[in-house]
Protein backbone atom coordinates (compact mmCIF):
# COMPACT_ATOMS: atom_id res chain seq x y z
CA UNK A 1 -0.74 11.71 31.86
CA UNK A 2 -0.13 15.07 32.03
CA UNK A 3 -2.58 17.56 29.60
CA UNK A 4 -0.65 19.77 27.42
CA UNK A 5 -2.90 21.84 25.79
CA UNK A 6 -4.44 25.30 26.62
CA UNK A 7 -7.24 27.37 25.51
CA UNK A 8 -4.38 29.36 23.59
CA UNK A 9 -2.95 26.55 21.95
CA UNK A 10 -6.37 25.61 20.52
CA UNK A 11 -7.30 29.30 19.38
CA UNK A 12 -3.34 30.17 18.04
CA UNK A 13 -3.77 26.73 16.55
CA UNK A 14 -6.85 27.50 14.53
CA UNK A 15 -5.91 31.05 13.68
CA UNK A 16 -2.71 29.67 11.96
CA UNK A 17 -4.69 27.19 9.93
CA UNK A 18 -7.03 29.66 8.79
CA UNK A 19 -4.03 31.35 7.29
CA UNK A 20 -2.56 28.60 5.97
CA UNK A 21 -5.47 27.23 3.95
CA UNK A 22 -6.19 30.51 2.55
CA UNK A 23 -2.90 29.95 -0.40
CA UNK A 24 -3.99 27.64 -3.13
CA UNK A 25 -0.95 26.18 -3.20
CA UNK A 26 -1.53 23.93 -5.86
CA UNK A 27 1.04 23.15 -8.65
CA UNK A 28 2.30 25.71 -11.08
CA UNK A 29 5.48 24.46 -12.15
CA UNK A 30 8.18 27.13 -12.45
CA UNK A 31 6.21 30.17 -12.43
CA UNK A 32 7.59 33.26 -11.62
CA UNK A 33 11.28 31.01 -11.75
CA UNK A 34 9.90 29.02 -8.35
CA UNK A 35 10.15 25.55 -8.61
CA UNK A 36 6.39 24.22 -7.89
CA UNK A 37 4.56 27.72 -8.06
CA UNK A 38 4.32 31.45 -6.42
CA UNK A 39 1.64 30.35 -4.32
CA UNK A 40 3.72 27.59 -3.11
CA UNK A 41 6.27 29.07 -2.30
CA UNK A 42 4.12 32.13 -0.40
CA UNK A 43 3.22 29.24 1.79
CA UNK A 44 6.05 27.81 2.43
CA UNK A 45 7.53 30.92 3.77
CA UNK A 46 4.50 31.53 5.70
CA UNK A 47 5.11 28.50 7.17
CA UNK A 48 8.57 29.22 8.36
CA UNK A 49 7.18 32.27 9.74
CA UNK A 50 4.53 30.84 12.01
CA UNK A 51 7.52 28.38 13.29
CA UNK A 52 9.38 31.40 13.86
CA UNK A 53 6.93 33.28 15.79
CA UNK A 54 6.54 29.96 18.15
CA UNK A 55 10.42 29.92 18.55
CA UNK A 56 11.55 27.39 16.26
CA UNK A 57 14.88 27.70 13.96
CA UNK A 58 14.11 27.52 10.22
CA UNK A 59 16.39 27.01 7.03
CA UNK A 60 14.54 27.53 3.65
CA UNK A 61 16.21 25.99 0.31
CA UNK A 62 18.11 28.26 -1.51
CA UNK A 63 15.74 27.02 -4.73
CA UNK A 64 12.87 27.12 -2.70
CA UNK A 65 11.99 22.97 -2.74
CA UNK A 66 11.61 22.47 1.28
CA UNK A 67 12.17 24.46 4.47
CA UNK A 68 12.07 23.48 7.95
CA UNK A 69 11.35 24.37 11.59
CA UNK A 70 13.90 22.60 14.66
CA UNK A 71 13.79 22.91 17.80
CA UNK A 72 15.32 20.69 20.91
CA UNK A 73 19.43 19.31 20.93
CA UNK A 74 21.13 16.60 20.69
CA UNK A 75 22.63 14.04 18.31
CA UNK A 76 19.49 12.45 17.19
CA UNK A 77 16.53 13.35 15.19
CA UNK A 78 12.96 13.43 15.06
CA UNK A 79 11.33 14.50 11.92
CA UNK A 80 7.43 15.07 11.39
CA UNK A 81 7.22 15.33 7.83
CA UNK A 82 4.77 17.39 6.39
CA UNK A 83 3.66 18.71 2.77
CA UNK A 84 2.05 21.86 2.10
CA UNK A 85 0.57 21.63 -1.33
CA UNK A 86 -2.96 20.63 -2.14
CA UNK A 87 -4.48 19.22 -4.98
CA UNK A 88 -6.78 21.30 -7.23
CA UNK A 89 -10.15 22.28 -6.16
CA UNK A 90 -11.79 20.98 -8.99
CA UNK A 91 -15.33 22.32 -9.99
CA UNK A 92 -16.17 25.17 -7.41
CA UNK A 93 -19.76 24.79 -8.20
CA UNK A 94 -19.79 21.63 -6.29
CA UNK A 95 -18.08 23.41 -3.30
CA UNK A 96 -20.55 24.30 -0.52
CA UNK A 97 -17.61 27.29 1.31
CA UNK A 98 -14.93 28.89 -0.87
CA UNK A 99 -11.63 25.87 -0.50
CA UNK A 100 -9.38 28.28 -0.05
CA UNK A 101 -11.29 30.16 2.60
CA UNK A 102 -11.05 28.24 5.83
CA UNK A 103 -14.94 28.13 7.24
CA UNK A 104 -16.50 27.24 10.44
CA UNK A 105 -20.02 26.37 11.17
CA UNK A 106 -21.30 23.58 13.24
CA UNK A 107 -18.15 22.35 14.79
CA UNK A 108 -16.53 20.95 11.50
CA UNK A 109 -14.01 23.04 9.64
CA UNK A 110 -13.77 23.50 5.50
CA UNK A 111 -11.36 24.24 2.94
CA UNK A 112 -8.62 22.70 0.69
CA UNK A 113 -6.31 21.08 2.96
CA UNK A 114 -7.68 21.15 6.39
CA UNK A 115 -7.46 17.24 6.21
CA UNK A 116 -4.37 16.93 3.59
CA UNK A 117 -2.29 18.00 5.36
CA UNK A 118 -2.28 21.53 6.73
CA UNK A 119 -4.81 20.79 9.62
CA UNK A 120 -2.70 17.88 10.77
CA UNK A 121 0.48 19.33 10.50
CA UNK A 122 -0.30 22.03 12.25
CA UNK A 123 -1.48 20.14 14.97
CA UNK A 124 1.60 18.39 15.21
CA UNK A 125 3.37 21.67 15.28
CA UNK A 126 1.14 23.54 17.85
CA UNK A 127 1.83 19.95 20.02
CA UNK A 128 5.50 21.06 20.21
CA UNK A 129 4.61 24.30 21.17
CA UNK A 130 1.80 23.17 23.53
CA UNK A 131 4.98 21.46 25.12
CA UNK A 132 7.35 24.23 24.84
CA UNK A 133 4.74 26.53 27.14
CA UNK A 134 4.51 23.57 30.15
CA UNK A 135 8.65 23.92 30.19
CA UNK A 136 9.75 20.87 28.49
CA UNK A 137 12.97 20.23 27.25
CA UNK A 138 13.99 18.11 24.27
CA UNK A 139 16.52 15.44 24.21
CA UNK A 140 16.12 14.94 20.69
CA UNK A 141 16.19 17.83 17.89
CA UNK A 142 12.74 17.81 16.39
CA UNK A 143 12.21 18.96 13.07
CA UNK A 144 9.28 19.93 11.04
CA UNK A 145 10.14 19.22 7.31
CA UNK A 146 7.73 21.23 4.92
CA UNK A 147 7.78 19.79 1.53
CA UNK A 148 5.87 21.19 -1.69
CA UNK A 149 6.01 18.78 -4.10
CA UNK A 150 3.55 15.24 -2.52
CA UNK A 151 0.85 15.78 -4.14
CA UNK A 152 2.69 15.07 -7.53
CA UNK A 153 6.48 13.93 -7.68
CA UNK A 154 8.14 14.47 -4.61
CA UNK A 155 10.79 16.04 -5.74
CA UNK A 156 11.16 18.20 -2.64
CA UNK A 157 12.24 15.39 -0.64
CA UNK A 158 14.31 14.31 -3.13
CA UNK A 159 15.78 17.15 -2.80
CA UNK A 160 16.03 17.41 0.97
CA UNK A 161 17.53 13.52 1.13
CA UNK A 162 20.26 14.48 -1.08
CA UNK A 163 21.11 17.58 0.61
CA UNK A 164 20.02 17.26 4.22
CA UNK A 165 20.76 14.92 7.66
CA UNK A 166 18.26 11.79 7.30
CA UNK A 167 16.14 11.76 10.63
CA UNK A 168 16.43 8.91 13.62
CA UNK A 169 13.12 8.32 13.74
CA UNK A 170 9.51 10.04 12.73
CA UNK A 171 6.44 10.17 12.12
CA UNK A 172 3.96 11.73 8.87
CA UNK A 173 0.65 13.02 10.14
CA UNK A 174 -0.70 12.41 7.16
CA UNK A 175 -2.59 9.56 7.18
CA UNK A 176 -5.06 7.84 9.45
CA UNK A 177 -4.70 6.46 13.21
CA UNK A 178 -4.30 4.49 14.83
CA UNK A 179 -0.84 3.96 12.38
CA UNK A 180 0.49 3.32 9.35
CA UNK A 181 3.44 0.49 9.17
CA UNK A 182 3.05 -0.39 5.60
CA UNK A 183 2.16 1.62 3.05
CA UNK A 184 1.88 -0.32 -0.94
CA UNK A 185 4.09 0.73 -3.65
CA UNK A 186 3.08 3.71 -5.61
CA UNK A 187 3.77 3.48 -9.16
CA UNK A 188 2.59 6.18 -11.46
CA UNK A 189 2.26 5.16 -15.44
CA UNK A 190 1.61 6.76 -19.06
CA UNK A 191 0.54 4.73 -22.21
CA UNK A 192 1.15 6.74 -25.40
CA UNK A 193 -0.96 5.92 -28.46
CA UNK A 194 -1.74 7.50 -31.17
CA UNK A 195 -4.21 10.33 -32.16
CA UNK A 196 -7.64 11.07 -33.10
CA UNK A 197 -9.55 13.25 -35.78
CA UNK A 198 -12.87 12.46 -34.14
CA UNK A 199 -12.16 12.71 -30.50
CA UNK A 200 -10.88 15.48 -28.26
CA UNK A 201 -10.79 14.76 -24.95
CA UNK A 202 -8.87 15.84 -21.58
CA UNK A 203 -9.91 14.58 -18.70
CA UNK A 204 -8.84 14.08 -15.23
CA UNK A 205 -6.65 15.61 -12.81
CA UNK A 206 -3.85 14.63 -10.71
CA UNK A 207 -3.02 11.12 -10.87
CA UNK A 208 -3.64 10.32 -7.27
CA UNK A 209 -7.42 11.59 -7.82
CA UNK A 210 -10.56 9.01 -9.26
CA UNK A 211 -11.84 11.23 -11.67
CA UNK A 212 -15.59 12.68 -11.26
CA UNK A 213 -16.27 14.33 -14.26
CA UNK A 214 -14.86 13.51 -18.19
CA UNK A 215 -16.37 14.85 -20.81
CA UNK A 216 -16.98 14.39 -24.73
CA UNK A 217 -17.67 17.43 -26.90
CA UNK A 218 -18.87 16.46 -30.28
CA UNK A 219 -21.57 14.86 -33.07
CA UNK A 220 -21.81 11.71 -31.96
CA UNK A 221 -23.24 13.13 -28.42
CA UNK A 222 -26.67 11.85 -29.44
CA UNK A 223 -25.10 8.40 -29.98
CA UNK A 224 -23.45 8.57 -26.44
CA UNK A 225 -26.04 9.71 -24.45
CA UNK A 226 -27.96 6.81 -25.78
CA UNK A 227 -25.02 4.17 -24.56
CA UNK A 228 -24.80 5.85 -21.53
CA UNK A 229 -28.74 5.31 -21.06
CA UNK A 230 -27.50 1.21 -21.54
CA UNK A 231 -25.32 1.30 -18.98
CA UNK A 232 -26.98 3.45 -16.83
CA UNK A 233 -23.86 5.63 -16.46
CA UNK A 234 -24.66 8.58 -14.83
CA UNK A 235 -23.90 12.25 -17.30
CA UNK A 236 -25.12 15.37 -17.59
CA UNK A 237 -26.01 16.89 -21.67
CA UNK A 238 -25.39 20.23 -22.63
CA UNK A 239 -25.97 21.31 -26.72
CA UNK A 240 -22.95 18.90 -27.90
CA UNK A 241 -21.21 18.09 -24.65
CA UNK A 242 -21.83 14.73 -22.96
CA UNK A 243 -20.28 15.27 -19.53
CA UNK A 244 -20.25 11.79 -17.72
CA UNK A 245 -20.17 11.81 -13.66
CA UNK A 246 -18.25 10.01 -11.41
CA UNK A 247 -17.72 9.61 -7.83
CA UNK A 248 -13.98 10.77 -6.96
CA UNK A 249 -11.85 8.84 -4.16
CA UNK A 250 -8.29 9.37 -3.58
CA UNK A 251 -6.18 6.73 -5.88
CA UNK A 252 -5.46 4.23 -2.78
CA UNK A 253 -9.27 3.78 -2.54
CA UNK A 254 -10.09 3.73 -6.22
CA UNK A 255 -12.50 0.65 -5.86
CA UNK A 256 -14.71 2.91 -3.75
CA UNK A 257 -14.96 5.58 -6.40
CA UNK A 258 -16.49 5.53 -9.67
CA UNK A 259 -14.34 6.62 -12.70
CA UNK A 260 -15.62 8.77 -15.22
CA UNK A 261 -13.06 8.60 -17.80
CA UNK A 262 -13.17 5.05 -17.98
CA UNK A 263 -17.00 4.91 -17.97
CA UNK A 264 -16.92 7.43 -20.65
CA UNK A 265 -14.30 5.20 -23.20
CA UNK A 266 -17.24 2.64 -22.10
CA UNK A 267 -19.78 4.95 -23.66
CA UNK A 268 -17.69 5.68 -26.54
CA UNK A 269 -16.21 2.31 -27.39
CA UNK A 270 -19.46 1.01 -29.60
CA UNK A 271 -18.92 4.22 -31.34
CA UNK A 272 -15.45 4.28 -32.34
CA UNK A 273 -12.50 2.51 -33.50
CA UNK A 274 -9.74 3.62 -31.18
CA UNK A 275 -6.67 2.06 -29.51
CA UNK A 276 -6.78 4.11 -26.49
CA UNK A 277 -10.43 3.67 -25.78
CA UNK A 278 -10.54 0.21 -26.46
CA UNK A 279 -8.20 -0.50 -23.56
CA UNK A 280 -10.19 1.50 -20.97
CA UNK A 281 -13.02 0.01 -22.00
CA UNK A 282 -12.04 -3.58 -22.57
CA UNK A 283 -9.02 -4.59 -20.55
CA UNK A 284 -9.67 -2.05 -17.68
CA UNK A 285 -13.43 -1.49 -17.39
CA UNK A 286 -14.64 -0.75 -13.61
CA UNK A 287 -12.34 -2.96 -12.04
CA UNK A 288 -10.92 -0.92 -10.08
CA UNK A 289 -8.24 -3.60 -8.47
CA UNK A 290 -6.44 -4.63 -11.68
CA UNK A 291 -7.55 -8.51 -11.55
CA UNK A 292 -8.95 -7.98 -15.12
CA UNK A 293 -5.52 -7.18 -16.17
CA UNK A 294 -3.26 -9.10 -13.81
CA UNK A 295 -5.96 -11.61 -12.02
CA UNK A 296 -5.97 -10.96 -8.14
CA UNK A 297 -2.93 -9.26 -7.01
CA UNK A 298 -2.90 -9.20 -2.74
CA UNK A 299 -0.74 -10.10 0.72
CA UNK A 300 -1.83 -10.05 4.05
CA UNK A 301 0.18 -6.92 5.52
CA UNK A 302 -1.18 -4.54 2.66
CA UNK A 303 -4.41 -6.18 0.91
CA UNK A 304 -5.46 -5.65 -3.05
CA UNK A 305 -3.94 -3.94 -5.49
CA UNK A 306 -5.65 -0.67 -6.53
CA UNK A 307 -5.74 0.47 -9.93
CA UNK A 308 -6.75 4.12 -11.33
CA UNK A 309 -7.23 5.15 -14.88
CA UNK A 310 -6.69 8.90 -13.82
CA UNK A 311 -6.08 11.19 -16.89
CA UNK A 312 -7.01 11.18 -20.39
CA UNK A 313 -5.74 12.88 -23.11
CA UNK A 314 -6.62 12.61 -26.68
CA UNK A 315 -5.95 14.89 -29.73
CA UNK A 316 -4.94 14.67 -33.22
CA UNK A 317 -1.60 14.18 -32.68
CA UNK A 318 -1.56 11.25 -29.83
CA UNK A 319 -3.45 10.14 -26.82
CA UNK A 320 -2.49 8.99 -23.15
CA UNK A 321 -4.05 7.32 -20.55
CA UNK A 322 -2.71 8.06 -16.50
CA UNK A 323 -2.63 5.28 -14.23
CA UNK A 324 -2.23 5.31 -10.80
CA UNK A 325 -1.41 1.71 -9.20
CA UNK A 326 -0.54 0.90 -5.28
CA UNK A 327 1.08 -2.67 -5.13
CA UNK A 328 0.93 -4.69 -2.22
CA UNK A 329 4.35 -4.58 -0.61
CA UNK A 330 5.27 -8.36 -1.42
CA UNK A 331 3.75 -7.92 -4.66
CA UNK A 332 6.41 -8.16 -7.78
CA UNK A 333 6.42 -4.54 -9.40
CA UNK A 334 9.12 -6.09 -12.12
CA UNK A 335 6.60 -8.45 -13.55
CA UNK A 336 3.53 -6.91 -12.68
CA UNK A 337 5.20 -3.59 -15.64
CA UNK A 338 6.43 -6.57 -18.09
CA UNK A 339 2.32 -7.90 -17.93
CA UNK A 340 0.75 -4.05 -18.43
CA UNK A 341 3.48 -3.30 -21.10
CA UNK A 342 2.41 -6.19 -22.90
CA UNK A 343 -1.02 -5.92 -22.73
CA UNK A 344 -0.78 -2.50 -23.70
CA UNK A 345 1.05 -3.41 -26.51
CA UNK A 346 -1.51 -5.51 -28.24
CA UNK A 347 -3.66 -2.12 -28.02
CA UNK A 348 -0.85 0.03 -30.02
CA UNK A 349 -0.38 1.75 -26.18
CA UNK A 350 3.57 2.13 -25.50
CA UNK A 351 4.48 2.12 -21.68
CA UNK A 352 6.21 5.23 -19.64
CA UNK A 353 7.12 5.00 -16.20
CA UNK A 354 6.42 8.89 -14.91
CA UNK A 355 7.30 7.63 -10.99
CA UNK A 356 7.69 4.73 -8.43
CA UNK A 357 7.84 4.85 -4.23
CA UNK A 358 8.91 2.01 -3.01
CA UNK A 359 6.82 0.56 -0.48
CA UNK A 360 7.06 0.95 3.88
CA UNK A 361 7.60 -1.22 6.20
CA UNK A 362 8.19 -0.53 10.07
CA UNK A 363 7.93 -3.92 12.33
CA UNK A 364 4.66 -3.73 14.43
CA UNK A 365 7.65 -4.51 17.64
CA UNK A 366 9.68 -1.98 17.11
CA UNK A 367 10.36 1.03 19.65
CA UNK A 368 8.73 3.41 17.62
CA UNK A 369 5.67 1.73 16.46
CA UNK A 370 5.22 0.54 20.33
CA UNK A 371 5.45 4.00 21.60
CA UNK A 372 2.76 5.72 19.56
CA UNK A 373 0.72 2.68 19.53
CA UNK A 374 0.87 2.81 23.69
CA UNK A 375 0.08 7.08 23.32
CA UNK A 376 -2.57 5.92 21.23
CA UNK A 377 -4.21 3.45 22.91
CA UNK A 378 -4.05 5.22 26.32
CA UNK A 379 -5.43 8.41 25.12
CA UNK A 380 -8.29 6.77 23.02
CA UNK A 381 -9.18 3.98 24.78
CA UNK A 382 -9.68 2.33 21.37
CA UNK A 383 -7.52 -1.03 20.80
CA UNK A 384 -7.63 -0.72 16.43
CA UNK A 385 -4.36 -2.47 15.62
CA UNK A 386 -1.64 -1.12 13.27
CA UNK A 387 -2.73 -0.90 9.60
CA UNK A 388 -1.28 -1.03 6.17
CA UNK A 389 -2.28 1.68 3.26
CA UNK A 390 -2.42 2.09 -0.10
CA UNK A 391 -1.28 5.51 0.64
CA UNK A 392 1.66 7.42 -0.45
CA UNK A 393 3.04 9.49 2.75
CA UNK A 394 7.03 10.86 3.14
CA UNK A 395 7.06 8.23 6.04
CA UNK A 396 8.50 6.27 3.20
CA UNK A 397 11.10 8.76 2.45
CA UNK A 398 13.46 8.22 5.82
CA UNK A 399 13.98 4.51 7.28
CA UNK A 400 12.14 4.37 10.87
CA UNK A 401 9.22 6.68 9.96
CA UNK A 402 5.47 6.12 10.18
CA UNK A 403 2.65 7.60 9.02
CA UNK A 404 0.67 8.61 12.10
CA UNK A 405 -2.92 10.24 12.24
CA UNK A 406 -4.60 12.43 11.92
CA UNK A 407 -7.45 11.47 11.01
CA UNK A 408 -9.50 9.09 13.25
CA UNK A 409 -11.33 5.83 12.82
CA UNK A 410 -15.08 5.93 11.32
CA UNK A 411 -14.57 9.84 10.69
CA UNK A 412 -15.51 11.12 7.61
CA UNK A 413 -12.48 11.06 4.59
CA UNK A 414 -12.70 14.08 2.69
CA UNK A 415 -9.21 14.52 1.52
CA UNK A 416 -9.06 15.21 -2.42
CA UNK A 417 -12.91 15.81 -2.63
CA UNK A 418 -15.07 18.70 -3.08
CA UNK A 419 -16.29 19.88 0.54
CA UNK A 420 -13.08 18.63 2.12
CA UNK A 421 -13.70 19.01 5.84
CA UNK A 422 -12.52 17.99 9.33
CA UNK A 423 -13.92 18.12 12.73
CA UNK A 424 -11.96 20.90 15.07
CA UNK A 425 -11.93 18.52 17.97
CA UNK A 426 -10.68 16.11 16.04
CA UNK A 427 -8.10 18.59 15.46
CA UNK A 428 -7.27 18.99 18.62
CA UNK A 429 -7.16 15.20 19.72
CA UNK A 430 -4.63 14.91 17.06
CA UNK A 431 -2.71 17.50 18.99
CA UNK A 432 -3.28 16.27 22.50
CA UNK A 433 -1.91 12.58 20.82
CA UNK A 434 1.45 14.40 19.35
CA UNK A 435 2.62 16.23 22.10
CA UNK A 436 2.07 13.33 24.48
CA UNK A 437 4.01 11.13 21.83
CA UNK A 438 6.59 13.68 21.34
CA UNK A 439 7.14 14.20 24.77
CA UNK A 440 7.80 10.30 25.31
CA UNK A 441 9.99 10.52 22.32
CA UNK A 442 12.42 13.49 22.89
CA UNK A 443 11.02 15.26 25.86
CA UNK A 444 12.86 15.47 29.68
């Protein structure tokens, strides 16, 4: 196999990441009349300028929801479907480097986003360009799609489905290799119940994030801390403020997190008399797969069930729990909602869909699948089959698209975490396995 990459590549590669991480382009719906945030959108054009610069085309939405970056002709498409929003940063006193300051020391490199997604999609883009420089040709128009919206509702590709050309084939480096064929069903959930005059709590925050911290502010913190000593729930006590710790995971891998909100309704449940806590603490608890709600809910091509109490909010006037649930792709959504909305009923809780993906699923024979499998395996060495996920990537947004890389097997998962982080030659064996699997896909 020929070896794309240069010296250049690598440095232009990480100079442009180092830009890119540096907006916080995190949600801020509608400010300054932009549809997910200023910083948002600074990125996105920032984006399109980079492509630019590398000799791409690029189209922005008029409203500012997507843009993109093509290069290559002919009647089909590839896409590589990227996002470039991040989730919060959460408490920067557990951040070791700024996360919006992209830092290098001893080989790794840190900051919001370098592993969700900017780092890989940048690879993927510096792959085409890495080809571009040895003369290739494209057979196939590739397109970068940039959307701004995954970490919460996916509008933007809402959006760009309704307005724009649905791609070929394609591939989401946003995920893990060796690749992703399935991913479960995302459904995201709010149960409404009613208020409280003794508690005031918000915790929690995106959905697709186990909560590490949730806190309880108040004069029965004496009373907590000593149920918390029971359980031996980890918290921290300041004055009146019982802050109980968790361990945060992204929602697919909930069971390998601890949740703090539901730990705290643990806490407080001896204490009070409340709807809303009752059902974190009695019909959820820890589980952390749903069984205590649903029994065991699992298929072969996707595994368990994963279930994430991820937001709590409770005032005078009402409460609500946010849920987070990935169903196994042969699971039945329809009855697994009429179970949850009955259960919650018996706890006063009424039940809110706030969004559903439907699941992936690319056959393990088909062309595409085979040919980054094949890139994969020959650039590697390693023979990991195929996996499903419990994650939510735009792969599932087009028919024929996977969610490929970047980040390798046994390496460290940072995504959504404090101290998010990625090797740089990880980085750059992403890159090396794009623009050989690009090149078999649309190069001549």
């Amino acid at each position: 196999m020929k070896q794309f990459l240069t010296e250049k590549i690598k440095s232009d590669y990480l100079e442009s990441l180092k830009t890119i991480v540096s907006y916080p382009s995190v949600l801020n719906e509608g400010e300054n009349g932009t549809p997910f945030g200023q910083s948002i959108q600074n990125v996105l054009e920032k984006m399109l300028e980079i492509t630019r610069s590398l000799g791409f085309k690029t189209y922005i939405d008029p409203k500012g929801y997507y843009g993109y970056a093509e290069i290559g002709q002919g009647e089909e498409l590839l896409a590589v479907l990227c996002h470039l929003d991040v989730v919060p940063a959460g408490d920067l006193s557990d951040w070791e480097t700024p996360p919006f300051e992209a830092t290098i020391k001893d080989g790794w490199i840190h900051g919001r986003g370098v592993q969700d997604d900017k780092g890989p999609s940048l690879a993927a883009l510096y792959a085409v360009k890495a080809l571009m420089d040895a003369g290739v040709t494209f057979n196939k128009r590739i397109r970068f799609i940039y959307g701004t919206d995954e970490e919460t509702l996916w509008r933007c590709m809402a959006r760009y489905n309704e307005l724009e050309e649905t791609a070929t084939l394609g591939f989401a480096p946003d995920s893990s290799f060796p690749l992703t064929y399935a991913e479960k069903g995302l459904l995201q959930i709010k149960l409404h119940g009613s208020g409280s005059q003794e508690l005031a709590i918000e915790a929690g925050e995106a959905f697709n994030v186990v909560p590490a911290k949730a806190s309880y502010t108040g004069n029965l913190a004496d009373s907590l801390e000593v149920e918390l000593k029971k359980q031996a729930f980890e918290y921290e006590r300041t004055a009146d403020t019982v802050t109980v710790i968790g361990v945060p995971k992204h929602s697919k891998d909930a069971a390998e997190g601890v949740n703090a909100i539901v730990r705290l309704a643990m806490g407080l449940n001896p204490l009070v008399q409340h709807s809303t806590i009752q059902f974190m603490a009695e019909a959820v608890g820890e589980d952390a797969t749903g069984s205590s709600l649903f029994g065991e809910i699992s298929d072969e091509p996707s595994g368990t069930l994963s279930f994430n109490v991820s937001g709590l909010t409770i005032n005078q006037d009402e409460s609500e729990i946010r849920i987070d649930l990935r169903i196994p792709v042969l699971a039945d959504k329809d009855k697994l909602v009429r179970e949850l909305s009955q259960i919650a009923e018996k706890y006063q809780l009424r039940y809110e869909e706030f969004d559903y993906l439907a699941p992936l699923y690319v056959p393990l024979d088909s062309e595409l699948v085979s040919t980054l499998m094949a890139v994969y395996k020959e650039k590697t060495n390693d023979n990991s089959p195929a996996v499903s996920s419990g994650g939510a990537t735009f792969a599932r947004t087009m028919p024929n698209c996977v969610a490929f890389g970047a980040l390798f097997p046994g390496a460290l998962q940072t995504e959504h975490q404090a101290n998010e982080r990625t090797v740089i030659e990880d980085l750059y064996k992403a890159m090396d396995i794009y623009a050989e699997t690009i090149y078999r896909l649309a190069g001549k």
